[in-house]
C-alpha atoms as a PDB file:
ATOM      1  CA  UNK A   1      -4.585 -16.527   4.773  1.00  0.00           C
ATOM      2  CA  UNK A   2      -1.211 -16.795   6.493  1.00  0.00           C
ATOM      3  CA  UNK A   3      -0.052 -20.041   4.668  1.00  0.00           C
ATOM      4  CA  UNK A   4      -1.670 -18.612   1.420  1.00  0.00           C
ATOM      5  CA  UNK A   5       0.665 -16.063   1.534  1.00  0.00           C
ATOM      6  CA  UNK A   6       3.276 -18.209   2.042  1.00  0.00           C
ATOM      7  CA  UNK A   7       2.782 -20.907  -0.420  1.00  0.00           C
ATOM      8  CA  UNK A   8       2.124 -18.349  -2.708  1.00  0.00           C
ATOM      9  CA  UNK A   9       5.758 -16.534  -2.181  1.00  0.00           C
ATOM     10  CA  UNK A  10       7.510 -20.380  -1.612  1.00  0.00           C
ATOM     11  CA  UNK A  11       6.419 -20.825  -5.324  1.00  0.00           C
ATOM     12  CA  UNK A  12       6.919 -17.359  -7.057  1.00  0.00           C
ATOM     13  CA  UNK A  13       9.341 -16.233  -4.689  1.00  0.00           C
ATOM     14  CA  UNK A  14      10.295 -12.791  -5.098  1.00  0.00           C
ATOM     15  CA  UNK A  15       8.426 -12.213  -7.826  1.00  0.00           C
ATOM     16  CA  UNK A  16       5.538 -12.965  -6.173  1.00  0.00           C
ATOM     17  CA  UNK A  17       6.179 -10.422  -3.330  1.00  0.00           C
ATOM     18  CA  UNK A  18       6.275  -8.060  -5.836  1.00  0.00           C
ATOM     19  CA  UNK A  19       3.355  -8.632  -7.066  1.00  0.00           C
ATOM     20  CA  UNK A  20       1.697  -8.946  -3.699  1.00  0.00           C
ATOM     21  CA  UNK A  21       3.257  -5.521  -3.039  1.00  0.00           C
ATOM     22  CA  UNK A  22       1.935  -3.802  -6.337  1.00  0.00           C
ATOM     23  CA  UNK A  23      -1.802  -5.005  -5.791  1.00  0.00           C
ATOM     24  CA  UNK A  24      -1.292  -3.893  -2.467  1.00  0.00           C
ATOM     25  CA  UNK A  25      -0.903  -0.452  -3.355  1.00  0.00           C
ATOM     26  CA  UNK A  26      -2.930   0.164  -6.073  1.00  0.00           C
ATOM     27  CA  UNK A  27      -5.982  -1.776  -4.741  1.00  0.00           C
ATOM     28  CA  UNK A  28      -5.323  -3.521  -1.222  1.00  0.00           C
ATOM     29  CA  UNK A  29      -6.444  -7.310  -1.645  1.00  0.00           C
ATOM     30  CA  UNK A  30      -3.758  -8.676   1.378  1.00  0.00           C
ATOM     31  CA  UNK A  31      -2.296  -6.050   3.422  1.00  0.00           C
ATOM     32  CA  UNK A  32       1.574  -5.310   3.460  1.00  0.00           C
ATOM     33  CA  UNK A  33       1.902  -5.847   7.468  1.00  0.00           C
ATOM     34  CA  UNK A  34       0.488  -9.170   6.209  1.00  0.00           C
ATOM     35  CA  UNK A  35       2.684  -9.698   2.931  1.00  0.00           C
ATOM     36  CA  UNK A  36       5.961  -8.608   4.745  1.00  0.00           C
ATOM     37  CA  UNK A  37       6.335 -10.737   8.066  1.00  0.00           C
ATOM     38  CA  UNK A  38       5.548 -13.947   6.074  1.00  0.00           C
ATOM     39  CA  UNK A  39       8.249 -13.245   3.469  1.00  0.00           C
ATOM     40  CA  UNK A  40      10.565 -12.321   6.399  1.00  0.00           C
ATOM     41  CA  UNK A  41       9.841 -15.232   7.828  1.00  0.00           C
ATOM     42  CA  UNK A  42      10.406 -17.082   4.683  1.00  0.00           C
ATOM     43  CA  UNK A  43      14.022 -15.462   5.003  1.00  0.00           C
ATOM     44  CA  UNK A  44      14.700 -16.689   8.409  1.00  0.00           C
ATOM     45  CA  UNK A  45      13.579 -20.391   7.234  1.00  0.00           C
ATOM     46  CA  UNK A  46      16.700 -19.841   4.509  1.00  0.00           C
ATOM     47  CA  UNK A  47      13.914 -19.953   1.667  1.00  0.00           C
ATOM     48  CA  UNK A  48      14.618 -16.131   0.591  1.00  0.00           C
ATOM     49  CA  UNK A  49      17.208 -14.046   1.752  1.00  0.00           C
ATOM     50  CA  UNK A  50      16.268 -10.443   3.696  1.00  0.00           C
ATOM     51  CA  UNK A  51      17.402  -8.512   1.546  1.00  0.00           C
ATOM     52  CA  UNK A  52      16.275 -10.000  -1.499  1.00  0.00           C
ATOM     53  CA  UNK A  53      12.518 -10.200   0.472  1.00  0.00           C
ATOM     54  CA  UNK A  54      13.062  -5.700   1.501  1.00  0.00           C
ATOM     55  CA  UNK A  55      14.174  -5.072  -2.238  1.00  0.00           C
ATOM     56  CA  UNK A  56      11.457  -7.151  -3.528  1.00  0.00           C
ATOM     57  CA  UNK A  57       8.936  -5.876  -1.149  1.00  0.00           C
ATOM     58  CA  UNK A  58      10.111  -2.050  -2.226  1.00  0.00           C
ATOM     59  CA  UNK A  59      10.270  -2.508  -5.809  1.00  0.00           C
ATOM     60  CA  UNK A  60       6.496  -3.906  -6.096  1.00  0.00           C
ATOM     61  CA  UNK A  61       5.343  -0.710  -3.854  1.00  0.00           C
ATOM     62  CA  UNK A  62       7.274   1.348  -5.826  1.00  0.00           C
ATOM     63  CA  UNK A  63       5.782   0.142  -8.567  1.00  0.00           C
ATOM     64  CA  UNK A  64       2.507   0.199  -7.532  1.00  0.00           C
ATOM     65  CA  UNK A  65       2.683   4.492  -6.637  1.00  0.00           C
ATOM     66  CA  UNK A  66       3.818   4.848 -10.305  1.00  0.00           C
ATOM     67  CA  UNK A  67       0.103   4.667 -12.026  1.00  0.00           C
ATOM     68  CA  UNK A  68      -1.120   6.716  -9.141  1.00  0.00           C
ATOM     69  CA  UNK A  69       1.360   9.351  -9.956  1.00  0.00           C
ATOM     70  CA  UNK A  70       0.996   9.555 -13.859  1.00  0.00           C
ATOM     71  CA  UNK A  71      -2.866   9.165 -13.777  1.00  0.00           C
ATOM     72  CA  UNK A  72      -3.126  12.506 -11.093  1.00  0.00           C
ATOM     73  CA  UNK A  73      -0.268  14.194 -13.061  1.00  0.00           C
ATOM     74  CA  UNK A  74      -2.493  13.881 -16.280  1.00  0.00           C
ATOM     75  CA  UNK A  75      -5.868  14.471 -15.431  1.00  0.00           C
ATOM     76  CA  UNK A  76      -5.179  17.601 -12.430  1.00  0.00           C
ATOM     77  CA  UNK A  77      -6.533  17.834  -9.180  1.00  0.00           C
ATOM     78  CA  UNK A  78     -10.611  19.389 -10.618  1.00  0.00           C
ATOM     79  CA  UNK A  79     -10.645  16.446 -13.339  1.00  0.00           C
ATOM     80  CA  UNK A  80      -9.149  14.000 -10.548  1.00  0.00           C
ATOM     81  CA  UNK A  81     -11.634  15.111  -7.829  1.00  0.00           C
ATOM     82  CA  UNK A  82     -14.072  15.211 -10.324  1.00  0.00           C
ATOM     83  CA  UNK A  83     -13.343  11.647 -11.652  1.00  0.00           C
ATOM     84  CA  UNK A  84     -13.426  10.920  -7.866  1.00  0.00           C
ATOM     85  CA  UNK A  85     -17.327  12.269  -7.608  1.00  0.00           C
ATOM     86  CA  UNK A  86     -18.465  10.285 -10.434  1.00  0.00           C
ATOM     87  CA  UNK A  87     -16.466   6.993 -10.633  1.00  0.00           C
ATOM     88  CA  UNK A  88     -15.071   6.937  -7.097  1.00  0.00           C
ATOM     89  CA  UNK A  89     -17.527   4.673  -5.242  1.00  0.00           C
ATOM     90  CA  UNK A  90     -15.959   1.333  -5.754  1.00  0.00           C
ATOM     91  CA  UNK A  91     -12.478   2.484  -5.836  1.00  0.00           C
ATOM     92  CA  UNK A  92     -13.384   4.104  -2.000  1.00  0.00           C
ATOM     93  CA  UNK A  93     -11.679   7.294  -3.394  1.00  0.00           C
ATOM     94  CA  UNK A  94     -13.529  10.120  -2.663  1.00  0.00           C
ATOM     95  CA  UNK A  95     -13.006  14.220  -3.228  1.00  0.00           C
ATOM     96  CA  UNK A  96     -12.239  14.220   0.508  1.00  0.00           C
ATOM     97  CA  UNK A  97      -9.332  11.714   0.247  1.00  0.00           C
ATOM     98  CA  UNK A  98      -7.711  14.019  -2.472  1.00  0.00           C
ATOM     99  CA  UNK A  99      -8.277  17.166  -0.433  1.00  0.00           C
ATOM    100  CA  UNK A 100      -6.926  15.532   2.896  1.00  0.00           C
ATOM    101  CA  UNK A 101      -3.692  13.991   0.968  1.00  0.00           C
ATOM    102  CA  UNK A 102      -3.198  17.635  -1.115  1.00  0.00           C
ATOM    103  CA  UNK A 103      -3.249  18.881   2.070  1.00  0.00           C
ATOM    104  CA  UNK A 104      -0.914  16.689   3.766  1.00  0.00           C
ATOM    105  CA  UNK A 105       1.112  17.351   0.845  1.00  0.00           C
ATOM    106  CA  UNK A 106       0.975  20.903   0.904  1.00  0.00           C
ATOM    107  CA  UNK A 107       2.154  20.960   4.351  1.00  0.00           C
ATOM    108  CA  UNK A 108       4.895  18.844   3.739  1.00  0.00           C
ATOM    109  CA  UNK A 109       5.970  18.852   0.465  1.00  0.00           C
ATOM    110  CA  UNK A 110       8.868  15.834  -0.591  1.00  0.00           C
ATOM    111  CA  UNK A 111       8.694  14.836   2.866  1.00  0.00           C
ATOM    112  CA  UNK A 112       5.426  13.804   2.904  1.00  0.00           C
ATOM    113  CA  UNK A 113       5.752  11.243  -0.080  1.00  0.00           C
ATOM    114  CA  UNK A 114       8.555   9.499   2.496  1.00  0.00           C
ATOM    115  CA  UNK A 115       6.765  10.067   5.586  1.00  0.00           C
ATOM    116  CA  UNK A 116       3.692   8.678   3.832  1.00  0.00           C
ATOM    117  CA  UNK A 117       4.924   5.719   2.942  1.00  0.00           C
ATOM    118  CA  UNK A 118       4.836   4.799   6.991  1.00  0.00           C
ATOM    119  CA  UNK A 119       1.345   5.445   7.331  1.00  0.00           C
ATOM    120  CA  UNK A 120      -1.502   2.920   6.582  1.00  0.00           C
ATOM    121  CA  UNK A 121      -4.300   4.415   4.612  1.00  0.00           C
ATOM    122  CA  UNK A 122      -2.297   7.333   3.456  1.00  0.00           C
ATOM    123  CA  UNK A 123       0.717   5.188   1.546  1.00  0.00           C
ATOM    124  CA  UNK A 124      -1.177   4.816  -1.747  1.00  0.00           C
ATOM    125  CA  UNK A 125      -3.033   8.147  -1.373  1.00  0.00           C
ATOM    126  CA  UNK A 126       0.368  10.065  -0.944  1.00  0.00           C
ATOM    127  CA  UNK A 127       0.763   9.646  -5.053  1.00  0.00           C
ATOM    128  CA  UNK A 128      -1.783  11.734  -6.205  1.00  0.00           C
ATOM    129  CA  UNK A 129      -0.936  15.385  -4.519  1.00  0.00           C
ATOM    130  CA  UNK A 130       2.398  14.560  -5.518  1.00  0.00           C
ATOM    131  CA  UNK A 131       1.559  13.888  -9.378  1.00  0.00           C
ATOM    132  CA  UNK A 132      -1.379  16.380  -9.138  1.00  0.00           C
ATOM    133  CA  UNK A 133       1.751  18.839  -8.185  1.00  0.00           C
ATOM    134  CA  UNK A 134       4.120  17.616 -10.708  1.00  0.00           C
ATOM    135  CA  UNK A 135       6.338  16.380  -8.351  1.00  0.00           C
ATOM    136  CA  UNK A 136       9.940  15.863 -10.145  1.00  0.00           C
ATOM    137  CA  UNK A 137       9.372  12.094 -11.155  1.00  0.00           C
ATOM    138  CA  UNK A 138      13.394  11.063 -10.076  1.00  0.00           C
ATOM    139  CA  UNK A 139      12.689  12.855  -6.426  1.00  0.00           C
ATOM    140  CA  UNK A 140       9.306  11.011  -6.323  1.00  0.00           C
ATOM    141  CA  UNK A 141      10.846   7.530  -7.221  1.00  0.00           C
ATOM    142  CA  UNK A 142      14.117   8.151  -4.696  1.00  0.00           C
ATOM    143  CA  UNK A 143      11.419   9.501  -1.631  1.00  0.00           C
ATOM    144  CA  UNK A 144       8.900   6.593  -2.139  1.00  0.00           C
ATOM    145  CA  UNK A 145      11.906   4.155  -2.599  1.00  0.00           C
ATOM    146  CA  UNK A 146      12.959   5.184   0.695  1.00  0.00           C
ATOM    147  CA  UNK A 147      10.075   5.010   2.588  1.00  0.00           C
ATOM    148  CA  UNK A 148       8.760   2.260   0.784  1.00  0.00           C
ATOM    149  CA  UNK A 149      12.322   0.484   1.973  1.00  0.00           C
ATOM    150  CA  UNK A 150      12.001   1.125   5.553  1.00  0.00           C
ATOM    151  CA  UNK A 151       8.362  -0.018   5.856  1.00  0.00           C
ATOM    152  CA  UNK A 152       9.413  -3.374   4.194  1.00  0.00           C
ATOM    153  CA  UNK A 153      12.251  -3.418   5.806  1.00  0.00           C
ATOM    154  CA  UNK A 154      10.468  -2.952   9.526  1.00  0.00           C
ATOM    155  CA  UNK A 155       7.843  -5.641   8.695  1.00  0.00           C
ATOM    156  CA  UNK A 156      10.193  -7.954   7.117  1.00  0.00           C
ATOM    157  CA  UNK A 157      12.697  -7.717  10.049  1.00  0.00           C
ATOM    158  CA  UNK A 158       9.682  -8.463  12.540  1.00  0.00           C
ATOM    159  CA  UNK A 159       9.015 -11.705  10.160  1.00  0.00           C
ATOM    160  CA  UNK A 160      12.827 -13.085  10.661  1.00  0.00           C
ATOM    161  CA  UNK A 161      13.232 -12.145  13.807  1.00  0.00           C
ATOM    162  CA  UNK A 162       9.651 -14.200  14.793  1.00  0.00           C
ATOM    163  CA  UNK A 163      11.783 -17.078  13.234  1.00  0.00           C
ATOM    164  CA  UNK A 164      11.649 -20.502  14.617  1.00  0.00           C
ATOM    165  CA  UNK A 165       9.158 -19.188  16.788  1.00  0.00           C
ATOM    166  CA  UNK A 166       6.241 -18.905  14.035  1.00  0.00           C
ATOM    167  CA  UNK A 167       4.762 -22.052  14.483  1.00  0.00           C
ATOM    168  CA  UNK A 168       3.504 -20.914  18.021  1.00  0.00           C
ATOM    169  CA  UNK A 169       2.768 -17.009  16.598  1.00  0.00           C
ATOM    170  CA  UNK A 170       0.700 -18.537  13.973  1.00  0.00           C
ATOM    171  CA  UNK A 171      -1.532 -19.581  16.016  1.00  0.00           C
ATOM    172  CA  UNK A 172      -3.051 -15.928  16.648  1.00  0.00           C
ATOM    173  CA  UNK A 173      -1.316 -14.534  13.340  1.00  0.00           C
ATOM    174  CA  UNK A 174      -3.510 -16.452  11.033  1.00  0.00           C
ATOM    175  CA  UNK A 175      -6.868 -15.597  12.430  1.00  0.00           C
ATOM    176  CA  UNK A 176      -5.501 -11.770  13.094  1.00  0.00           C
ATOM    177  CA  UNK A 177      -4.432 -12.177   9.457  1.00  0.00           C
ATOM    178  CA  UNK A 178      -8.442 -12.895   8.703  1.00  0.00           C
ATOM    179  CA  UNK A 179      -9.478 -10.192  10.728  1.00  0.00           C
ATOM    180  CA  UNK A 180      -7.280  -7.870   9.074  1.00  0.00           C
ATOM    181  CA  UNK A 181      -8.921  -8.551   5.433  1.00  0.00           C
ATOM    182  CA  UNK A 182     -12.788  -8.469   7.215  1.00  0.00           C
ATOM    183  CA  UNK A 183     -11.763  -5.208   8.303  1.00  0.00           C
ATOM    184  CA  UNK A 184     -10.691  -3.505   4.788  1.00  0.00           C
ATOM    185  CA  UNK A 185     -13.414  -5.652   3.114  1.00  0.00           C
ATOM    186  CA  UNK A 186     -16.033  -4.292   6.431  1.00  0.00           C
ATOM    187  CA  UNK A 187     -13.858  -0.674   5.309  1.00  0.00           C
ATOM    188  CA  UNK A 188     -14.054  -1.177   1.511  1.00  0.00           C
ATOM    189  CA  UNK A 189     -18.298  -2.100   1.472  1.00  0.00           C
ATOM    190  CA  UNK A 190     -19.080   0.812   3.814  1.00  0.00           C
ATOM    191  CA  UNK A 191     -16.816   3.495   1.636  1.00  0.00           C
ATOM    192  CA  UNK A 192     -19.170   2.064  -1.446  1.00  0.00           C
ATOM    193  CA  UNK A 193     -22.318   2.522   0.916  1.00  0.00           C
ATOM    194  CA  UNK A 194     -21.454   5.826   2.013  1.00  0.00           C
ATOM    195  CA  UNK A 195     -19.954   7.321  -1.164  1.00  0.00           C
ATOM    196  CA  UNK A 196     -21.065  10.920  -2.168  1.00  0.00           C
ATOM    197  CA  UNK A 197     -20.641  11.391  -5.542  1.00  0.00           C
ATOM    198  CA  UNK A 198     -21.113  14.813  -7.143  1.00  0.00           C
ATOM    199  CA  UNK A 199     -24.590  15.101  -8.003  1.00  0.00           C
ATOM    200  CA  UNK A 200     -25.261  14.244  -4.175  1.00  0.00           C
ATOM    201  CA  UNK A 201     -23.118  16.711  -2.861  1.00  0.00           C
ATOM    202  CA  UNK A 202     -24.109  19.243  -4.786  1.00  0.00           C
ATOM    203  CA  UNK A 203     -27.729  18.284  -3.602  1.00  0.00           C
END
């Protein structure tokens, strides 16, 4: 998967990290702490430049929270949770999700939307207290810019700083890479499994 990635972003460049970054958030094909190091290491091989690789890396998660927001923001938290009961399953989004991200929200308020960008499994989820709440849209954009900077940023910085010394990590990084997608695709088929939609939970 490693030099996927990596022809992939040689030949779109930053677009393609973008891209990468959007699908990442809205539905999680290649995960970011895979996405990130490569492009950083792309940097470090003079192919990209770091910043250009963080903005890029930013802009397509910032992106990717946008729908999130609107689509929570229009439908409410009872038609979202609802949605979430009957059409959930093979997005893995269930009631519970929304309830444990309200509540993160609730506890935290703005800060949680940059805090949340920092935590796998939560990033994406963040969105939807926040538009659910009607979050100002210009604080939204600035927190999950933020965050959304300083996660790329970390994982791009590892990626550069790995440098010449990739050939040797590559080694593990590719099959950890593999791994990484078995594990949300392992994650993604036992959500579907598992799913309780409304007419079970009400049973």
């Amino acid at each position: 998967m490693a030099e996927w990635v990596i022809d992939w972003v040689s030949g779109a460049g930053y677009a393609g990290i973008v891209a990468l970054m959007f699908l990442e958030n809205v539905f999680p094909p290649i995960p970011s702490e895979v996405i990130m190091p490569l492009a950083g290491y792309l940097s470090a091989q003079g192919k990209l430049s770091l910043p250009g690789v963080i903005a890029a890396g930013t802009l397509g998660s910032v992106l990717g929270a946008l729908p999130l927001y609107w689509v929570a923001a229009k439908l409410g938290e009872d038609r979202l949770a609802d949605f979430a009961d009957r059409r959930g399953r093979w997005l893995t989004l269930s009631r519970r999700d929304i309830e444990r991200a309200g509540g993160w929200f609730q506890r935290h308020r703005g800060a949680s939307v940059f805090f949340g960008r920092l935590v796998p499994g939560l990033r994406s989820l963040i969105s939807l207290p926040a538009g659910v709440e009607r979050m100002p849209l210009p604080s939204f954009v600035v927190l999950t810019t933020l965050g959304s900077a300083l996660w790329s940023g970390l994982l791009a910085g590892v990626g550069q700083v790995l440098g010449s010394r990739f050939e040797r990590v590559s080694e593990f990084f590719d099959p950890l890479s593999w791994v990484l997608l078995a594990l949300i695709a392992g994650g993604y088929a036992w959500r579907v499994v598992t799913h309780r939609g409304g007419a079970r939970r009400a049973a």
